[in-house]
PDB file of N, CA and C in Angstrom:
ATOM      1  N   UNK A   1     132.843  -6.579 -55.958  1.00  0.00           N
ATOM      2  CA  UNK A   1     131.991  -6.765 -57.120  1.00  0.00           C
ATOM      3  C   UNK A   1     132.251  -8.157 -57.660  1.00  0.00           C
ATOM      4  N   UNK A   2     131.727  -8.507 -57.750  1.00  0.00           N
ATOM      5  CA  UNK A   2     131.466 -10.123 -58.451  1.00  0.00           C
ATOM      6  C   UNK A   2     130.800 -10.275 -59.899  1.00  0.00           C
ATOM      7  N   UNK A   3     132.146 -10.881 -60.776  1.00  0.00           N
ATOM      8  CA  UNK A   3     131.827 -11.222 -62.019  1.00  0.00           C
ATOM      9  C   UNK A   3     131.852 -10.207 -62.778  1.00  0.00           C
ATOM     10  N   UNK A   4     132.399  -9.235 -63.125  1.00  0.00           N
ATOM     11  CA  UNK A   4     132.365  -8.051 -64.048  1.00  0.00           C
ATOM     12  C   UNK A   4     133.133  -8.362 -65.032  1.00  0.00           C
ATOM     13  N   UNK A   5     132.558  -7.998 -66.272  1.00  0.00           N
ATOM     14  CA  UNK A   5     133.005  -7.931 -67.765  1.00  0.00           C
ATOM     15  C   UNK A   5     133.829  -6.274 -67.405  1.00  0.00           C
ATOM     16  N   UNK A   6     135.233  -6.991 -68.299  1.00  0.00           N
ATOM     17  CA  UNK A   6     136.044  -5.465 -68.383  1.00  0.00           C
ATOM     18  C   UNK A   6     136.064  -5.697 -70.072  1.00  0.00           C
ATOM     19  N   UNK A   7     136.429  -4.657 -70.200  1.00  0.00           N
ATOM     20  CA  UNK A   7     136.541  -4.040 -71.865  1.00  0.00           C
ATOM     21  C   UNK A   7     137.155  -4.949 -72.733  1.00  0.00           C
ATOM     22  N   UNK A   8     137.827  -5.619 -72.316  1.00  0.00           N
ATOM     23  CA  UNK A   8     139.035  -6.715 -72.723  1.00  0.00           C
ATOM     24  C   UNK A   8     138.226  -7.997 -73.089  1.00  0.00           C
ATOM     25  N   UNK A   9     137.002  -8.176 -72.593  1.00  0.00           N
ATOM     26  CA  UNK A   9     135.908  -9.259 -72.391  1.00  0.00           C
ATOM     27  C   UNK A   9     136.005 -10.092 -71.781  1.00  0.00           C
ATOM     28  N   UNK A  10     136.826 -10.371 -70.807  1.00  0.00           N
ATOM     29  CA  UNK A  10     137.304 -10.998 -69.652  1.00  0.00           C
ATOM     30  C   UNK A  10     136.249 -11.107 -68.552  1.00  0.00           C
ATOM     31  N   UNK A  11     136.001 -11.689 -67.193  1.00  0.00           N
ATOM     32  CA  UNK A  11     135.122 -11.578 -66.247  1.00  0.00           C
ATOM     33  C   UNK A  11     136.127 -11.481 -65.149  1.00  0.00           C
ATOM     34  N   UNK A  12     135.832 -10.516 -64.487  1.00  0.00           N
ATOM     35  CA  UNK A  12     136.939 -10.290 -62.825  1.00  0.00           C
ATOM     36  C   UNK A  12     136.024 -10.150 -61.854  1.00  0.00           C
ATOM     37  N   UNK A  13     136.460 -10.930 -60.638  1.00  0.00           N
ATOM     38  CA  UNK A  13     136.000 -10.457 -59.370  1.00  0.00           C
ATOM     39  C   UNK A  13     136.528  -9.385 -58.326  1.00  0.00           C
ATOM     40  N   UNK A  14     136.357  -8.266 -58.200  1.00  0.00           N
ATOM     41  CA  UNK A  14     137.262  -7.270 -57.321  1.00  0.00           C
ATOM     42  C   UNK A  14     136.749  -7.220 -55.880  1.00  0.00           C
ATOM     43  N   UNK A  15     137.903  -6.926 -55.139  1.00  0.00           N
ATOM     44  CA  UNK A  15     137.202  -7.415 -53.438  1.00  0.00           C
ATOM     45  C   UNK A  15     138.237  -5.799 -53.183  1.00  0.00           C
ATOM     46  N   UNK A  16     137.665  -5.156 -52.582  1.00  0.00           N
ATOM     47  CA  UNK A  16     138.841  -3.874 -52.183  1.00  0.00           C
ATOM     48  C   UNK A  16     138.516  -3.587 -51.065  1.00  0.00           C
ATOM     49  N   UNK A  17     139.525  -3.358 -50.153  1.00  0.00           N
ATOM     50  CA  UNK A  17     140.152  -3.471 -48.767  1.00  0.00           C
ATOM     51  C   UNK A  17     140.696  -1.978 -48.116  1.00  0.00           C
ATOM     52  N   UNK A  18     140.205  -1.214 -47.500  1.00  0.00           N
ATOM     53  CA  UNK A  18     140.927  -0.074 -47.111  1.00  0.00           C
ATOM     54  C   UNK A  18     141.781  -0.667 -46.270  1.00  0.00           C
ATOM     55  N   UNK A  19     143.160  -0.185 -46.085  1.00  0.00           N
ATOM     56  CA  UNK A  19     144.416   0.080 -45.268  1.00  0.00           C
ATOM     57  C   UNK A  19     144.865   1.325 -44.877  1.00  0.00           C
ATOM     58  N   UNK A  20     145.780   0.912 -43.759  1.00  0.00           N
ATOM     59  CA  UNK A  20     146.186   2.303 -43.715  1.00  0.00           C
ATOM     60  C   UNK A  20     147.772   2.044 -43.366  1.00  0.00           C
ATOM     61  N   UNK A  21     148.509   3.170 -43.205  1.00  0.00           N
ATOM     62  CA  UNK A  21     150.039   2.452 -42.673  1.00  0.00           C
ATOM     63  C   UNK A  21     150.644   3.978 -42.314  1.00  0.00           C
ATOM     64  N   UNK A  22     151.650   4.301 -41.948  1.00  0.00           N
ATOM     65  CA  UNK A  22     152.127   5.185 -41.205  1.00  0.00           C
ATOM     66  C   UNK A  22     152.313   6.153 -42.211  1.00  0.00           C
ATOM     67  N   UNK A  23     152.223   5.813 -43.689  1.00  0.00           N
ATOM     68  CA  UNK A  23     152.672   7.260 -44.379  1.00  0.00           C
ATOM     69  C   UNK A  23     150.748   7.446 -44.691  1.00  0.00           C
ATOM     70  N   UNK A  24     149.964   6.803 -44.439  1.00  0.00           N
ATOM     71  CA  UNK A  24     148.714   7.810 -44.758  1.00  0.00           C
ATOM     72  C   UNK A  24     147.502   6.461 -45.333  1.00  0.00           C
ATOM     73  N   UNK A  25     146.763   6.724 -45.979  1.00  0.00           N
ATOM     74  CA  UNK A  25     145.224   5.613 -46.059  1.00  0.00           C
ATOM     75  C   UNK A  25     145.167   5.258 -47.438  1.00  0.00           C
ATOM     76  N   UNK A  26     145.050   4.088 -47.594  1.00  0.00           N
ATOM     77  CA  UNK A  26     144.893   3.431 -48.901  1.00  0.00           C
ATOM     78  C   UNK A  26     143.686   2.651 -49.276  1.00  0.00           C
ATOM     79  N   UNK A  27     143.525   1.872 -51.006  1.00  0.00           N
ATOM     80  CA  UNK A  27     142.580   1.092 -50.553  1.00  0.00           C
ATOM     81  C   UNK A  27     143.505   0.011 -51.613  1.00  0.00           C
ATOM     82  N   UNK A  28     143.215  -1.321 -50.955  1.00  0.00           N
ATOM     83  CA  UNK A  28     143.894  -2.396 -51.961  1.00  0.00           C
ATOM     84  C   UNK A  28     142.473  -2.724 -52.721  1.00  0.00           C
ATOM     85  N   UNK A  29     143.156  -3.049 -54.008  1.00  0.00           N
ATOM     86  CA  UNK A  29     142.150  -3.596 -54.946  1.00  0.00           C
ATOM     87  C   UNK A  29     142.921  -4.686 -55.745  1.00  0.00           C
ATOM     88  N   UNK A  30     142.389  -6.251 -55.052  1.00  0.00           N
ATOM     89  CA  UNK A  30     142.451  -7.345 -55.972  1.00  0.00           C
ATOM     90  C   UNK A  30     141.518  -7.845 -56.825  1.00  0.00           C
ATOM     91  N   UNK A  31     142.147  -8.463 -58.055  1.00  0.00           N
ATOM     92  CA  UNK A  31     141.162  -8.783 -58.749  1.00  0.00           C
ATOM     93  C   UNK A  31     141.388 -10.220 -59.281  1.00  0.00           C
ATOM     94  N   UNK A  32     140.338 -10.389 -59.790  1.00  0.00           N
ATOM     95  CA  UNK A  32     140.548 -12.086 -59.611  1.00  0.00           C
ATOM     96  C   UNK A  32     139.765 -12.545 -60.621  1.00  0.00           C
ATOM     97  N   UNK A  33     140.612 -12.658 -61.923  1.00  0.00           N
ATOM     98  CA  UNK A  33     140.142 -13.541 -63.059  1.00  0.00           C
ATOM     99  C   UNK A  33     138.945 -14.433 -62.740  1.00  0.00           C
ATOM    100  N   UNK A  34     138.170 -14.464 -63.552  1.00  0.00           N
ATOM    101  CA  UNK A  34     136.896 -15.599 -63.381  1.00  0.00           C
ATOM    102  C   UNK A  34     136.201 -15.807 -64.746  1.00  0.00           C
ATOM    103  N   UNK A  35     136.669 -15.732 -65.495  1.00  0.00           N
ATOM    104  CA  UNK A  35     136.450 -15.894 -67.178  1.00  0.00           C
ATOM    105  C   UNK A  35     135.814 -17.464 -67.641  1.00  0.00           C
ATOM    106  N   UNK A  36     136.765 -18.107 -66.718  1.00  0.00           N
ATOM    107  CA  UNK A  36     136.311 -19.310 -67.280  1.00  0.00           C
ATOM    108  C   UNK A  36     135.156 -19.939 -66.301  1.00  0.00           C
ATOM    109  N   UNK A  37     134.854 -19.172 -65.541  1.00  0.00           N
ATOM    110  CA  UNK A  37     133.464 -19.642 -63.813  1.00  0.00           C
ATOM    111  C   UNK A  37     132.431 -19.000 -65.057  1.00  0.00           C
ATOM    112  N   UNK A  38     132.939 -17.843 -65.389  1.00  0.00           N
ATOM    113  CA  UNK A  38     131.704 -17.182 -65.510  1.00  0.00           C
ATOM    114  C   UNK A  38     130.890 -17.476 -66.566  1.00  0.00           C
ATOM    115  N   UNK A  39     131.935 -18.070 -67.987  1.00  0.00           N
ATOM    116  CA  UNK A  39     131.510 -18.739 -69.135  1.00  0.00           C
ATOM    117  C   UNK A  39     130.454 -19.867 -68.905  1.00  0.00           C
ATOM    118  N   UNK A  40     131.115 -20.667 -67.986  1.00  0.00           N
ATOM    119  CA  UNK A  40     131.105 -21.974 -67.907  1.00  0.00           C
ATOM    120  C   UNK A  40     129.083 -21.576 -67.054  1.00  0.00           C
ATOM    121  N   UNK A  41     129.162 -20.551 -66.108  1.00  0.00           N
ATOM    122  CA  UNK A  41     127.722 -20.286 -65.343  1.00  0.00           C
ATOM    123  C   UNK A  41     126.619 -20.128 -66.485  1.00  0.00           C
ATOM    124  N   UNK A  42     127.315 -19.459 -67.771  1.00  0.00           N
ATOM    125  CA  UNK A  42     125.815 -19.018 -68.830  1.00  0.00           C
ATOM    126  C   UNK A  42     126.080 -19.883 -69.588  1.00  0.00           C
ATOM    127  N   UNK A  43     126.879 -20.951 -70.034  1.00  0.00           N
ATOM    128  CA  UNK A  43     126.499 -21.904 -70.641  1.00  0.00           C
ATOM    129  C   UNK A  43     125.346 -22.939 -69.971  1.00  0.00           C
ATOM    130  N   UNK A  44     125.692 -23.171 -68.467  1.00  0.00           N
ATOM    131  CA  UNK A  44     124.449 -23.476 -68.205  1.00  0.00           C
ATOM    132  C   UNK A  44     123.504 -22.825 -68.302  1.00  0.00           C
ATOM    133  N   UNK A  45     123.259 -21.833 -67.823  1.00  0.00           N
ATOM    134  CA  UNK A  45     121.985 -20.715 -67.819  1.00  0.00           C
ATOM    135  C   UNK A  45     121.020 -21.138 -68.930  1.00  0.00           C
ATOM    136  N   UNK A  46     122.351 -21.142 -70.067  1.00  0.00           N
ATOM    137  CA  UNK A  46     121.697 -21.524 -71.670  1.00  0.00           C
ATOM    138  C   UNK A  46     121.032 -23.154 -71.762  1.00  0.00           C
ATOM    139  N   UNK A  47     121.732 -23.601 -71.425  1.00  0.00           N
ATOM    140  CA  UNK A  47     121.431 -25.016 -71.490  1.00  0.00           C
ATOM    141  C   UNK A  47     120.234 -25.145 -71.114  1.00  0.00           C
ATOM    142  N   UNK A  48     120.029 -25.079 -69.491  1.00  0.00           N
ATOM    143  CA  UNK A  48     118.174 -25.313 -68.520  1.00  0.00           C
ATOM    144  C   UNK A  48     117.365 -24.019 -69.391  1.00  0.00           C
ATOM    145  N   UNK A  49     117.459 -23.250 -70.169  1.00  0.00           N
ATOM    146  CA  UNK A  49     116.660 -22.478 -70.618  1.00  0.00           C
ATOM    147  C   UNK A  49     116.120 -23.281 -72.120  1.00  0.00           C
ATOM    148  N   UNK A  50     116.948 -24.004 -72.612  1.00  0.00           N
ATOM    149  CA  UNK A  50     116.795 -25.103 -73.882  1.00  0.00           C
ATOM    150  C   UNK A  50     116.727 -26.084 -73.633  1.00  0.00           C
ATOM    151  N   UNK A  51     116.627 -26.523 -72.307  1.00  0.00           N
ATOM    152  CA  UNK A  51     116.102 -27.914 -71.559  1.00  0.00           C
ATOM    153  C   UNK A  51     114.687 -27.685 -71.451  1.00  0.00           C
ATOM    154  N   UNK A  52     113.916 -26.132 -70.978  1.00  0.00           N
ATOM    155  CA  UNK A  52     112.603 -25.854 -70.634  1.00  0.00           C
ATOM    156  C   UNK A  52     112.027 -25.606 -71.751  1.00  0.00           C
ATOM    157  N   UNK A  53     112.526 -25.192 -73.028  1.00  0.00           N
ATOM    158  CA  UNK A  53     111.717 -24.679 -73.963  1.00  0.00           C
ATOM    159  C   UNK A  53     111.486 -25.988 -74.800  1.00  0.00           C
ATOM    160  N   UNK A  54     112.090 -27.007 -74.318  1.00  0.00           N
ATOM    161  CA  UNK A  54     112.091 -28.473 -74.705  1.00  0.00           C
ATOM    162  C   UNK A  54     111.074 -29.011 -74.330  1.00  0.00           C
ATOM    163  N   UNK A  55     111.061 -29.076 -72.973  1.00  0.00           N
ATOM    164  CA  UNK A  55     109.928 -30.090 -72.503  1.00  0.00           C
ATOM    165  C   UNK A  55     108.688 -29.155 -72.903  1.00  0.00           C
ATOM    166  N   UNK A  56     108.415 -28.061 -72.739  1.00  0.00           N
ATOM    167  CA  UNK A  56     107.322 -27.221 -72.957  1.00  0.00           C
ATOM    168  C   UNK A  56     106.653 -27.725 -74.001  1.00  0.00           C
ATOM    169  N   UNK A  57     107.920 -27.157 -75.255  1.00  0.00           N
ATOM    170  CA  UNK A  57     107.356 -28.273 -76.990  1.00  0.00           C
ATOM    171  C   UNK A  57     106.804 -29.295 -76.796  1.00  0.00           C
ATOM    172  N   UNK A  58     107.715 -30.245 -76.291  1.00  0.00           N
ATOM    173  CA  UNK A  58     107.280 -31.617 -76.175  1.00  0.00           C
ATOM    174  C   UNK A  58     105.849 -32.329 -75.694  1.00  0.00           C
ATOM    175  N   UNK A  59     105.863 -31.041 -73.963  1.00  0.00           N
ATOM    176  CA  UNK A  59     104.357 -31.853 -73.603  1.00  0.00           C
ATOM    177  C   UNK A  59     103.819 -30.679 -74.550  1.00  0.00           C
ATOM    178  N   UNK A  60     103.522 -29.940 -75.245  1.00  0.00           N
ATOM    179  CA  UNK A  60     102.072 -29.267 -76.100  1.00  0.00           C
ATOM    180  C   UNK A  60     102.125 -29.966 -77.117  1.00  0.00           C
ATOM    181  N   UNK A  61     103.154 -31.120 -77.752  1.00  0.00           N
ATOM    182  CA  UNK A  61     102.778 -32.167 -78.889  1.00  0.00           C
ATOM    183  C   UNK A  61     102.313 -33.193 -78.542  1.00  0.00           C
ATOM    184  N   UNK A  62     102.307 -33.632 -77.090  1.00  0.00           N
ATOM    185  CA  UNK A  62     101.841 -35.040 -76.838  1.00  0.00           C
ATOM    186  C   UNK A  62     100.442 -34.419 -76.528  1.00  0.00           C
ATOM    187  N   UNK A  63      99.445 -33.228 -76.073  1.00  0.00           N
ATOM    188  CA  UNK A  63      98.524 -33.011 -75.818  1.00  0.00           C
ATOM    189  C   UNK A  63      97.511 -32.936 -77.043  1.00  0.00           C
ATOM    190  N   UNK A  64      96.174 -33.492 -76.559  1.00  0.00           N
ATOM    191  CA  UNK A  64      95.130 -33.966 -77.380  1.00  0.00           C
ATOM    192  C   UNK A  64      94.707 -31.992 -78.138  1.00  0.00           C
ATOM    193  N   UNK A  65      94.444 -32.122 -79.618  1.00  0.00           N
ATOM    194  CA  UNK A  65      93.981 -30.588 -79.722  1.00  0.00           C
ATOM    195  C   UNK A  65      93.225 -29.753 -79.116  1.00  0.00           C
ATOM    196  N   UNK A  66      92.035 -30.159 -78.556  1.00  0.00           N
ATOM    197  CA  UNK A  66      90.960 -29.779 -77.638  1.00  0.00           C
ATOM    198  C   UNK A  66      91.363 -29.747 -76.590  1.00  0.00           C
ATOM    199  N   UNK A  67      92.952 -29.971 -75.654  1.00  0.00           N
ATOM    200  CA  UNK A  67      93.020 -29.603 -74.402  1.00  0.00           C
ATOM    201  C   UNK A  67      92.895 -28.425 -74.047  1.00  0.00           C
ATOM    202  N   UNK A  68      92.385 -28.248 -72.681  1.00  0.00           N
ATOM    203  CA  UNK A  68      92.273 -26.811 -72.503  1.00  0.00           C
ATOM    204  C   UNK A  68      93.486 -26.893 -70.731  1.00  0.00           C
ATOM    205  N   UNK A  69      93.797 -25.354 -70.465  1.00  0.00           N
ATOM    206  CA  UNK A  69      94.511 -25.814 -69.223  1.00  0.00           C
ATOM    207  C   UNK A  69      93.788 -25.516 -68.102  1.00  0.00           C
ATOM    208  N   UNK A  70      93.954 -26.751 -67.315  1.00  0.00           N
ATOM    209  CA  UNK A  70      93.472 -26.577 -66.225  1.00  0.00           C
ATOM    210  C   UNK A  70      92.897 -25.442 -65.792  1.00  0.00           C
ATOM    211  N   UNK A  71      93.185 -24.240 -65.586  1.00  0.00           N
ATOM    212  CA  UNK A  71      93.449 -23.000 -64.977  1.00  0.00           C
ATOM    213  C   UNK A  71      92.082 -21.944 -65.930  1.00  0.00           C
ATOM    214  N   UNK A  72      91.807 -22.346 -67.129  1.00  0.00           N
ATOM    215  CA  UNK A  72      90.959 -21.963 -67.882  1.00  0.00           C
ATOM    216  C   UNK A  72      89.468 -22.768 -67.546  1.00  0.00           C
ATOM    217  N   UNK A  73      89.748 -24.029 -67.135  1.00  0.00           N
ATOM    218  CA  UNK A  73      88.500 -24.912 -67.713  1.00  0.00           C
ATOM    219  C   UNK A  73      88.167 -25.379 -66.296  1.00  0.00           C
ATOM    220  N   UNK A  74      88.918 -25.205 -65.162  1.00  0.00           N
ATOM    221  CA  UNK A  74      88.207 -25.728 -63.987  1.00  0.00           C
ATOM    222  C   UNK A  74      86.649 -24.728 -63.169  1.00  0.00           C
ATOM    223  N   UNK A  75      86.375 -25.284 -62.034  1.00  0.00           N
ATOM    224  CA  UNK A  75      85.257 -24.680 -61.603  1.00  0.00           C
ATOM    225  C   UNK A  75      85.376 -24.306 -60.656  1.00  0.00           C
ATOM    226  N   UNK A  76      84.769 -23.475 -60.155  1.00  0.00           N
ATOM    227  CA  UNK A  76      85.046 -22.572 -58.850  1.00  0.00           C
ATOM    228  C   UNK A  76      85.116 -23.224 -57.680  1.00  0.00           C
ATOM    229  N   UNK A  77      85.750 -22.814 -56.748  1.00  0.00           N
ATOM    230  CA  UNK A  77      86.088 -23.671 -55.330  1.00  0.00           C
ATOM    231  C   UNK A  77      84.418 -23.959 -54.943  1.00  0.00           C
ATOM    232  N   UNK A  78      84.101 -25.270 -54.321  1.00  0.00           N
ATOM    233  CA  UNK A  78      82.591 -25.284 -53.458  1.00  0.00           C
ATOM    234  C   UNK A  78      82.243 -24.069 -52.558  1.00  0.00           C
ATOM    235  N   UNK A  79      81.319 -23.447 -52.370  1.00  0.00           N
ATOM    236  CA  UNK A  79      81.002 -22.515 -51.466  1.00  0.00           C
ATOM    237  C   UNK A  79      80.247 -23.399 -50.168  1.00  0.00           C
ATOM    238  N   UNK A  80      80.722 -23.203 -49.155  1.00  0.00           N
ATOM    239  CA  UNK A  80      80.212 -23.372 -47.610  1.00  0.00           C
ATOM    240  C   UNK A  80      79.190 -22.592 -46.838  1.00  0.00           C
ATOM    241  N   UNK A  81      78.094 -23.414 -46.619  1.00  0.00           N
ATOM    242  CA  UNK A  81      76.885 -22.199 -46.203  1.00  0.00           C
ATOM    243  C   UNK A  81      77.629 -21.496 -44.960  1.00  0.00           C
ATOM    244  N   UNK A  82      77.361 -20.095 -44.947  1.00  0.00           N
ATOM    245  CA  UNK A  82      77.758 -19.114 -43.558  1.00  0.00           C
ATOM    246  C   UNK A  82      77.110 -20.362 -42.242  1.00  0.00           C
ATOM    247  N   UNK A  83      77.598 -20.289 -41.173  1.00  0.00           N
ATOM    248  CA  UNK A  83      77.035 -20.523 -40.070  1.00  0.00           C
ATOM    249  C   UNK A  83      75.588 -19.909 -39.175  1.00  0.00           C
ATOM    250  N   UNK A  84      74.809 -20.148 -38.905  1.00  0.00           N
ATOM    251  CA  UNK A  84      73.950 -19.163 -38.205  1.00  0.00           C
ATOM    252  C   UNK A  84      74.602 -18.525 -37.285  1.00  0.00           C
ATOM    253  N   UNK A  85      73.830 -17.376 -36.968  1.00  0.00           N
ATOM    254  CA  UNK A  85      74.226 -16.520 -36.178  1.00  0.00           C
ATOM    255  C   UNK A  85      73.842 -16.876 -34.641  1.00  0.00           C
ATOM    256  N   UNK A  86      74.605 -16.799 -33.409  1.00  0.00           N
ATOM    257  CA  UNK A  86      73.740 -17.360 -32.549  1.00  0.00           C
ATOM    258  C   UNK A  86      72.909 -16.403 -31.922  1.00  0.00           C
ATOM    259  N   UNK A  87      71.754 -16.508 -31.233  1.00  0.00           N
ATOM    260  CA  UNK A  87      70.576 -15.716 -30.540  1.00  0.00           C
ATOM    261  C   UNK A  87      70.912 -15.628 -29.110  1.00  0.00           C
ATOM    262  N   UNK A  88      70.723 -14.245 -29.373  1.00  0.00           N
ATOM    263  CA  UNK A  88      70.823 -13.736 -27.601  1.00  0.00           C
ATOM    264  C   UNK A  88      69.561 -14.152 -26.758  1.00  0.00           C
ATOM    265  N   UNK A  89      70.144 -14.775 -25.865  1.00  0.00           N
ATOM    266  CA  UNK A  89      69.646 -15.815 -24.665  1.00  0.00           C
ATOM    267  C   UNK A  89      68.270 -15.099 -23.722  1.00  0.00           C
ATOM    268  N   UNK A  90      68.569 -13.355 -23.610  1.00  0.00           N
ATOM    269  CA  UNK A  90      67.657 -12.501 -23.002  1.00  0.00           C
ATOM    270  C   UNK A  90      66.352 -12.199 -23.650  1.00  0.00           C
ATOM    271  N   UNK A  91      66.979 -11.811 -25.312  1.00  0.00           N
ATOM    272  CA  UNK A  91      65.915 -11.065 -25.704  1.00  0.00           C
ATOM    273  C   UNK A  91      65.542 -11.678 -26.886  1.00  0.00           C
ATOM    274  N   UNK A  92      65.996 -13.131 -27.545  1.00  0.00           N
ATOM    275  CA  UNK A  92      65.945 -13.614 -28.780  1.00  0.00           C
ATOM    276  C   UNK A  92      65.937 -13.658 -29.799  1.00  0.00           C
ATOM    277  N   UNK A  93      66.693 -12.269 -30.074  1.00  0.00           N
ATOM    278  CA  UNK A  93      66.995 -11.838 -31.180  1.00  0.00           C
ATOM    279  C   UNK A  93      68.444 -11.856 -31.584  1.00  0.00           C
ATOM    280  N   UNK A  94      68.907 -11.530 -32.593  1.00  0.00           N
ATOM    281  CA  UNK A  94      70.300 -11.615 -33.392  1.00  0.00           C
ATOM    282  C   UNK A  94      71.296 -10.764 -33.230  1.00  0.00           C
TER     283      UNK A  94
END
């Protein structure tokens, strides 16, 4: 398991390993502090999420009031006439 909050509010990584040995079957379970990986991952998270809600603001203040978006105001793809059909060579029809 990777990155788990324990009760303590800590972040651990656990990797567990079955063994076995002559008195009978086990499983090892290490765990592996990561408190400060894991902080350090949602501070970014936070950051590019207040980097995007940035530029977003930014370009809808530099835009003229009457913009509209693309996606609203464009026009439909050109349409391509069908091809004719070709005529059978025997009887001249379609």
């Amino acid at each position: 398991m990777k990155s788990r909050k324990a009760p303590d509010g800590r972040s651990y990584t656990f990797t567990c390993t079955p063994v076995s040995e002559a008195e009978g079957r086990g499983v090892l379970v290490f765990a592996t502090d990561v408190t400060d990986h894991a902080e350090a991952a949602e501070r970014l998270r936070a950051s590019e999420r207040r980097q995007r809600e940035t530029a977003v603001t930014l370009q809808r203040s530099l835009l003229p009031r009457n913009w509209r978006s693309p996606t609203t105001c464009a026009s439909p793809p050109p349409t391509t006439p069908a091809a004719p059909r070709p005529r059978s060579a025997a009887t001249g029809t379609t």
